[in-house]
N, C-alpha and C. Protein backbone atom coordinates (compact mmCIF):
# COMPACT_ATOMS: atom_id res chain seq x y z
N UNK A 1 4.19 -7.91 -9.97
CA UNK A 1 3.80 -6.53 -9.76
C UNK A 1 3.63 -6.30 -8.26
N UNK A 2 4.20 -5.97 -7.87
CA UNK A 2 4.07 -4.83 -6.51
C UNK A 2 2.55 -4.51 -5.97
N UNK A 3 1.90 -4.06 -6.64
CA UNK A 3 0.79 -3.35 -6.39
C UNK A 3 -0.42 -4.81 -5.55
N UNK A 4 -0.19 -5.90 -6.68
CA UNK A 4 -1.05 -7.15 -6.68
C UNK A 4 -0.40 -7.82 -5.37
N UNK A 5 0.91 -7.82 -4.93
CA UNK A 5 1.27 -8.80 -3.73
C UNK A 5 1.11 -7.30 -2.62
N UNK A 6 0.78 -6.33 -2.78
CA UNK A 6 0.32 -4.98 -1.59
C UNK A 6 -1.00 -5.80 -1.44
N UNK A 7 -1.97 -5.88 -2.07
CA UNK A 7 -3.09 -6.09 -1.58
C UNK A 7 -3.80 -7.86 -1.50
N UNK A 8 -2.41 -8.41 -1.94
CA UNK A 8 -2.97 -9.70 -1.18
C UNK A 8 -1.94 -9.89 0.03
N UNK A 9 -1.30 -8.92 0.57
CA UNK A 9 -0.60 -9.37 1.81
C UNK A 9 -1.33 -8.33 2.63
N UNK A 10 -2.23 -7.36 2.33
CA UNK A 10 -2.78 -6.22 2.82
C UNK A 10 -4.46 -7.46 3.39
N UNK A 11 -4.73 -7.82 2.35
CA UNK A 11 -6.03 -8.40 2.74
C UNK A 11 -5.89 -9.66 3.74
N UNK A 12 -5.17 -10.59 3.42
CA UNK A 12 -4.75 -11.82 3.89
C UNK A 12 -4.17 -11.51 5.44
N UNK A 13 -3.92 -10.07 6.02
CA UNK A 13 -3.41 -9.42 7.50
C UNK A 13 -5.10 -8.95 7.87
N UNK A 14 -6.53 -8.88 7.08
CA UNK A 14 -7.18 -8.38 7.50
C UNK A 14 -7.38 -7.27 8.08
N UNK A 15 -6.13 -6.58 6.85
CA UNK A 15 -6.13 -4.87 7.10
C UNK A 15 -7.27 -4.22 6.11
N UNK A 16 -7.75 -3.21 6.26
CA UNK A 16 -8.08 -2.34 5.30
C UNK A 16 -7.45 -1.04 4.52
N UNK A 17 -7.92 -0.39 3.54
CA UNK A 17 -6.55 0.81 2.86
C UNK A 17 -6.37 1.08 4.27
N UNK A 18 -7.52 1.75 5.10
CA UNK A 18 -7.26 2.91 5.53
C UNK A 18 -6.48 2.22 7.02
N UNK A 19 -6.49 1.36 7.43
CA UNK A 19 -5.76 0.47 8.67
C UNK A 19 -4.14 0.80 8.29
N UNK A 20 -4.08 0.14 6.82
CA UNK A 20 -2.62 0.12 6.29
C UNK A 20 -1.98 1.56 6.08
N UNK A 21 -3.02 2.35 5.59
CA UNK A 21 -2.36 3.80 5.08
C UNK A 21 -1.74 4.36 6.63
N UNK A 22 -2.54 4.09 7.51
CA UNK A 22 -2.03 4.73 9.32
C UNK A 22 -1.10 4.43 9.56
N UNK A 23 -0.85 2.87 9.59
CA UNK A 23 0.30 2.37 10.10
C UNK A 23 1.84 2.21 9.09
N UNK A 24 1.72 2.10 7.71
CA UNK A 24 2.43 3.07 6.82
C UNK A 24 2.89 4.53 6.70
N UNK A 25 1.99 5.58 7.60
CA UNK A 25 2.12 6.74 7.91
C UNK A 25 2.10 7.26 6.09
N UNK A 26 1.20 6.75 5.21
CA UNK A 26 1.01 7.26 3.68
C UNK A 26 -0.29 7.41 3.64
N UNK A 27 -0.83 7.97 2.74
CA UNK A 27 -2.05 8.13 2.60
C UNK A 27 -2.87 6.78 1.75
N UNK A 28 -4.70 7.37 2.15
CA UNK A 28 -4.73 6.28 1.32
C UNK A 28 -5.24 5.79 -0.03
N UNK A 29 -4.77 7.49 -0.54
CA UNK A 29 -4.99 7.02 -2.34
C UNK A 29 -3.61 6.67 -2.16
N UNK A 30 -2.13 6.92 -1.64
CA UNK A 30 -1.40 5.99 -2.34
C UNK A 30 -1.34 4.38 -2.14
N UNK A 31 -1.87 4.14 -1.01
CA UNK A 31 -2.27 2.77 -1.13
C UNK A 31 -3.02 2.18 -2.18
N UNK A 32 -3.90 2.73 -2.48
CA UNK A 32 -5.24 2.49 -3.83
C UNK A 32 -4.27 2.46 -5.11
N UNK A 33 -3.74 3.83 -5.46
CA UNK A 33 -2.81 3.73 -6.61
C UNK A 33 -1.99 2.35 -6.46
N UNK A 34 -0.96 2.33 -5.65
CA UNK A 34 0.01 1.26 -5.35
C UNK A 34 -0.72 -0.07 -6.05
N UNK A 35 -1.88 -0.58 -5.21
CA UNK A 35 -2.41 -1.70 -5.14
C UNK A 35 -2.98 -1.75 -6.82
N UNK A 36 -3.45 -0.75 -7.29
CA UNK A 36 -3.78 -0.77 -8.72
C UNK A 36 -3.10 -0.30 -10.04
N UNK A 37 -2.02 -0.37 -9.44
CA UNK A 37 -0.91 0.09 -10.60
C UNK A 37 -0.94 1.09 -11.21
N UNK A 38 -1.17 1.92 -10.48
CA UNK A 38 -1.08 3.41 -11.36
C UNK A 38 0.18 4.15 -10.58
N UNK A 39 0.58 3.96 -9.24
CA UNK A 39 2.07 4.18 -8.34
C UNK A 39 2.79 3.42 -8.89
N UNK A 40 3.87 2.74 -9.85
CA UNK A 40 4.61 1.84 -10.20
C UNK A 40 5.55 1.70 -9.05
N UNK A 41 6.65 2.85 -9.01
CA UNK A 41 7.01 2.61 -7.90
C UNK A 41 7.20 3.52 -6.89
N UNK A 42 7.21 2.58 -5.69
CA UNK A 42 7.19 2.80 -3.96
C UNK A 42 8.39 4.17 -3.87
N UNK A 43 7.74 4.73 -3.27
CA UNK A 43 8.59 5.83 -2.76
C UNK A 43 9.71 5.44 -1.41
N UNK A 44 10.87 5.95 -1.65
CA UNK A 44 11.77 5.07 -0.74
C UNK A 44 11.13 5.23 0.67
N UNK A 45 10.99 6.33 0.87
CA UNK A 45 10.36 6.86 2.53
C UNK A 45 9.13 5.83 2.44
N UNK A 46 8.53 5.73 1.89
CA UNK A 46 7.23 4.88 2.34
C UNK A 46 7.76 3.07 2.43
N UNK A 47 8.85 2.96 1.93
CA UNK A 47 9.50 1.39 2.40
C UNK A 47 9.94 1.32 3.69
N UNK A 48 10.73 2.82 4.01
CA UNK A 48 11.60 2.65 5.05
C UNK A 48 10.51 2.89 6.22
N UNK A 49 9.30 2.95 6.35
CA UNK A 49 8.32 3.16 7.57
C UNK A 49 8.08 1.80 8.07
């Protein structure tokens, strides 16, 4: 799942949502969704950032 390797490569960089949502240029319920599986999937624009 996607969501589970977002927030152990999110934590393990000693980012937080809101660190990651900036530098993703996404917000950061979609980080939250993402990381908890309720976003299944990634919006192409938010890969290509």
């Amino acid at each position: 799942m996607i969501g589970g390797k977002l927030k152990t490569l999110r934590t393990k960089r000693g980012f937080s949502i809101n660190e990651l949502a900036r530098k993703a240029k996404v917000s950061k319920s979609y980080i939250s969704y993402m990381e908890r599986g309720l976003q299944k999937t990634p919006r192409l624009t938010s890969l290509l950032n």
